[in-house]
N, C-alpha and C. Protein backbone atom coordinates (compact mmCIF):
# COMPACT_ATOMS: atom_id res chain seq x y z
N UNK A 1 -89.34 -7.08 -16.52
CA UNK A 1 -89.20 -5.94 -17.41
C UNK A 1 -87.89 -6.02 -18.20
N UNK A 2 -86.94 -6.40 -17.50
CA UNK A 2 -85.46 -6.61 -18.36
C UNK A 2 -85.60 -7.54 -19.63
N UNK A 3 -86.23 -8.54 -19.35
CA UNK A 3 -86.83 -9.71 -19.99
C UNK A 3 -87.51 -8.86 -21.40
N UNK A 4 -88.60 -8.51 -21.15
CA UNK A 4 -89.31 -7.62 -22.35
C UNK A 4 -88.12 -7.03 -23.09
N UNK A 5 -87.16 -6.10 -22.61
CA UNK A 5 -86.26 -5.00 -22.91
C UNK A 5 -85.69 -5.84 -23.85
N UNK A 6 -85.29 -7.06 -23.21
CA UNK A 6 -84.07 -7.64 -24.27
C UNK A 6 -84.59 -8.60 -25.19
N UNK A 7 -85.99 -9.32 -25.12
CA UNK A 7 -86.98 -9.63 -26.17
C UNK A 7 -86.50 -8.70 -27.52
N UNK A 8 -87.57 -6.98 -26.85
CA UNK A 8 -87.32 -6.10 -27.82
C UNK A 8 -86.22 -6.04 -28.93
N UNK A 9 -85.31 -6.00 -28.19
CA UNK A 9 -83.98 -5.65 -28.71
C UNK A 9 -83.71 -7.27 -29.66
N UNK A 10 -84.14 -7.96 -29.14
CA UNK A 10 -83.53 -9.41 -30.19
C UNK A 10 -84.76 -8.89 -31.33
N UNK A 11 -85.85 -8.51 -31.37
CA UNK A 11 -87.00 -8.49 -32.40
C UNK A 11 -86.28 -7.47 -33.10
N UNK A 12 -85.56 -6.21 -32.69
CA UNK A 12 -85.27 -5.55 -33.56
C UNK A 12 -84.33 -5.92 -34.56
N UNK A 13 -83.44 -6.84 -33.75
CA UNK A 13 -81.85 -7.16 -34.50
C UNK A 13 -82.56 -8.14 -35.74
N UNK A 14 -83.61 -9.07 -35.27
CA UNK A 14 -83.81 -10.42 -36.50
C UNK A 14 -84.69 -9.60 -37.21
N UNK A 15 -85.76 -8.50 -37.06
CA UNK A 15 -86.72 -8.48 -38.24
C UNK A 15 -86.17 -7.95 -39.29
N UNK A 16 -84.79 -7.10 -39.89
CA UNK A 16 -84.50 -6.84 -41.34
C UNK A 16 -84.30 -8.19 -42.01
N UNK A 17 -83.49 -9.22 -41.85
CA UNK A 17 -83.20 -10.30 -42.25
C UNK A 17 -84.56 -11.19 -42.67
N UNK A 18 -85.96 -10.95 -41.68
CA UNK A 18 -87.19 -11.81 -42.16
C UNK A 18 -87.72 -10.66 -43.18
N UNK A 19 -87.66 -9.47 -43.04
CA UNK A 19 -87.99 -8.55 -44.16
C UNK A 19 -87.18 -9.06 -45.11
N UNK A 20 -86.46 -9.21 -45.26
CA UNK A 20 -85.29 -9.47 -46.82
C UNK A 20 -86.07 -10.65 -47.24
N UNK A 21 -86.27 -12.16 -46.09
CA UNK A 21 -86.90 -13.05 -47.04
C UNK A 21 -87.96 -12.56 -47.28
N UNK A 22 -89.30 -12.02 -46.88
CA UNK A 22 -90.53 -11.89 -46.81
C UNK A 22 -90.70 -10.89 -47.92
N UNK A 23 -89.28 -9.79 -48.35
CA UNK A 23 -89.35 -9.23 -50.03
C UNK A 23 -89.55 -9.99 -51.08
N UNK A 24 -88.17 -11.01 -50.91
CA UNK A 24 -87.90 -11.98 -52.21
C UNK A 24 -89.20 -12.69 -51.64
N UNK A 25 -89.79 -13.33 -51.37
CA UNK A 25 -91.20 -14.20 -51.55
C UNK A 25 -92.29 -13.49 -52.07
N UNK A 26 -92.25 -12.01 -52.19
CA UNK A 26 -93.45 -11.31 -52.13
C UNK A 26 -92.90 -10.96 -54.14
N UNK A 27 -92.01 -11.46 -54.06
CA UNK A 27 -91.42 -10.93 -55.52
C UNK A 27 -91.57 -12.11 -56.55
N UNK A 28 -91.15 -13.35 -55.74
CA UNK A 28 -91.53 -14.21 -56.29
C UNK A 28 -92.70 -15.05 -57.28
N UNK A 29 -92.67 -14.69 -58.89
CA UNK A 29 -93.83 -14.78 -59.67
C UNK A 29 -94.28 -16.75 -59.56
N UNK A 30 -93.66 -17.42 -59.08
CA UNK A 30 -93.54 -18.82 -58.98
C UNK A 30 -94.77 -19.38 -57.42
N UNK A 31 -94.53 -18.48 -56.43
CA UNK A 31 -95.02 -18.80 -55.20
C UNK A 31 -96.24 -17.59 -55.47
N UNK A 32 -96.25 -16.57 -55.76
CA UNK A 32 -97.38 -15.98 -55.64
C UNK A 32 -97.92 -15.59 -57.29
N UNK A 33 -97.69 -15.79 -58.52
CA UNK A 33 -98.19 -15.76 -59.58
C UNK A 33 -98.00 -14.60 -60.06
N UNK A 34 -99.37 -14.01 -60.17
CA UNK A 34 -99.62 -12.09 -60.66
C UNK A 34 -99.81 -11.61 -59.46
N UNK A 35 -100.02 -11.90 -58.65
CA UNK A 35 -100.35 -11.45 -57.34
C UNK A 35 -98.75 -10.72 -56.39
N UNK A 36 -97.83 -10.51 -57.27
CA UNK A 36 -96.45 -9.94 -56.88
C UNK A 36 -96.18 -8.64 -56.25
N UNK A 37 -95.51 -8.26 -55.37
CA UNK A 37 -95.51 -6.67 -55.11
C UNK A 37 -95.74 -5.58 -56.31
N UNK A 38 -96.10 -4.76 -55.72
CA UNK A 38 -95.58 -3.30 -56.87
C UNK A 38 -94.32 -2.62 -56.89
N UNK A 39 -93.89 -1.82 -57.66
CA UNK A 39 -93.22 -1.30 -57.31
C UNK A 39 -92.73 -0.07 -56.12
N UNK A 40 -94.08 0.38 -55.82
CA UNK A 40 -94.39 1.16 -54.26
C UNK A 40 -94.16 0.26 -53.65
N UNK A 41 -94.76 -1.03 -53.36
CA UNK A 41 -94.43 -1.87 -52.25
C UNK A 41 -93.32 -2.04 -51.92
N UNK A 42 -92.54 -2.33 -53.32
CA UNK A 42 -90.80 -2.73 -52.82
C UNK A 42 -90.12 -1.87 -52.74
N UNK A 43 -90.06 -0.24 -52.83
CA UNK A 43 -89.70 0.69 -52.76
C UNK A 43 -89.68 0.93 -51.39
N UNK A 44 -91.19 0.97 -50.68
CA UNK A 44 -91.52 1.10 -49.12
C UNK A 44 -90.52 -0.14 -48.13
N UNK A 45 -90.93 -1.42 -48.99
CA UNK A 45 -90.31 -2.48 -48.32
C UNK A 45 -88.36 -2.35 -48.37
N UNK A 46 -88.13 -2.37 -49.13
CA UNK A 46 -86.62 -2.09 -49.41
C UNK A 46 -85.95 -0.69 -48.70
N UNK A 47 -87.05 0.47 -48.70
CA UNK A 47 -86.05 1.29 -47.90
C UNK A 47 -86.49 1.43 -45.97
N UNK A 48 -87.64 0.82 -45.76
CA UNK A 48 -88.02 0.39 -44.42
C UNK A 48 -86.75 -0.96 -43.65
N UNK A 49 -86.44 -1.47 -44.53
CA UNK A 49 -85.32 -2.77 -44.52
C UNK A 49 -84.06 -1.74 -44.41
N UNK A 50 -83.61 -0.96 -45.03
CA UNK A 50 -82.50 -0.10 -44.95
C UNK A 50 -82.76 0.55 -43.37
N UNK A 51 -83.60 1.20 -43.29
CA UNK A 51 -83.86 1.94 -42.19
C UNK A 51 -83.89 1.00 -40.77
N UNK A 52 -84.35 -0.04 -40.87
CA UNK A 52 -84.06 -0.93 -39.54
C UNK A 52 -83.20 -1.38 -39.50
N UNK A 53 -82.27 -1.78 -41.03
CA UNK A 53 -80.98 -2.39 -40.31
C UNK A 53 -79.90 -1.13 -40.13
N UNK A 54 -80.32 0.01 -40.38
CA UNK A 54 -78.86 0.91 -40.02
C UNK A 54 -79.20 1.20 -38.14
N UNK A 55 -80.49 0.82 -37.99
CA UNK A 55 -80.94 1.02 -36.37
C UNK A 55 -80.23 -0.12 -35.60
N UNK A 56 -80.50 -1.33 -36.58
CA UNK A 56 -80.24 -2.15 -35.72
C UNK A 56 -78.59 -2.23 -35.31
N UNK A 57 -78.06 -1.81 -36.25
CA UNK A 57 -76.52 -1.87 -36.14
C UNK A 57 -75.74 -0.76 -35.57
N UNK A 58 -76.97 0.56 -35.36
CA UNK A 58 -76.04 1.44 -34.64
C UNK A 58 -77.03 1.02 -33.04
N UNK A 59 -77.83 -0.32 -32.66
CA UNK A 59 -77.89 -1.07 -31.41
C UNK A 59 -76.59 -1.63 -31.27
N UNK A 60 -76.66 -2.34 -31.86
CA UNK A 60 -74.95 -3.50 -31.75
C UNK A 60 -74.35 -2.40 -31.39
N UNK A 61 -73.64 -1.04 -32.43
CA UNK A 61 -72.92 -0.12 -31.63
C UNK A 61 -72.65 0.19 -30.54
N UNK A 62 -74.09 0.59 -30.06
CA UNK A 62 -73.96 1.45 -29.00
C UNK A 62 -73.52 0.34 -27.75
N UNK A 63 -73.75 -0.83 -28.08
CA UNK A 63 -73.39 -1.96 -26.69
C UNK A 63 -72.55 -2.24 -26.86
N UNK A 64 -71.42 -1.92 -27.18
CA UNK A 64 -70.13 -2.41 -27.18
C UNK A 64 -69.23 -1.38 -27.07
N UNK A 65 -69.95 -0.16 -27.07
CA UNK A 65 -69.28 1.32 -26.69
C UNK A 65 -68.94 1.10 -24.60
N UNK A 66 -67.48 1.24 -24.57
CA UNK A 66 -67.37 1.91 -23.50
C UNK A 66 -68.33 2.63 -22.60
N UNK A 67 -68.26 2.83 -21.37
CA UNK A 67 -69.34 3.52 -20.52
C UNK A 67 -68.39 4.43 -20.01
């Protein structure tokens, strides 16, 4: 179970960083053509990316806080 816990916790810390590439590719008119996000998409995608990395960093926080 500790094992899972700290899985979790590494999935949370790396997925804004694969969101950031997985924006710019989805933006990219070269790799995907016309077939590019919308602007809802990158709106959703860009502030979902904000929202996990201010989580993920008030994680880092909280583990390095005193007990």
């Amino acid at each position: 179970m500790t094992m899972l816990y700290y899985a979790a916790m590494l999935n949370g810390v790396l997925a804004p960083p694969l969101m950031i590439l997985i924006l710019f590719i989805a933006n990219n008119t070269k790799i995907l053509g016309k077939h590019t996000n919308s602007w809802f998409s990158n709106t959703l995608g860009i502030f979902i990316t904000i929202l996990m990395s201010a989580i993920s960093l008030g994680l880092i926080y909280s583990l390095f806080q005193p007990k």
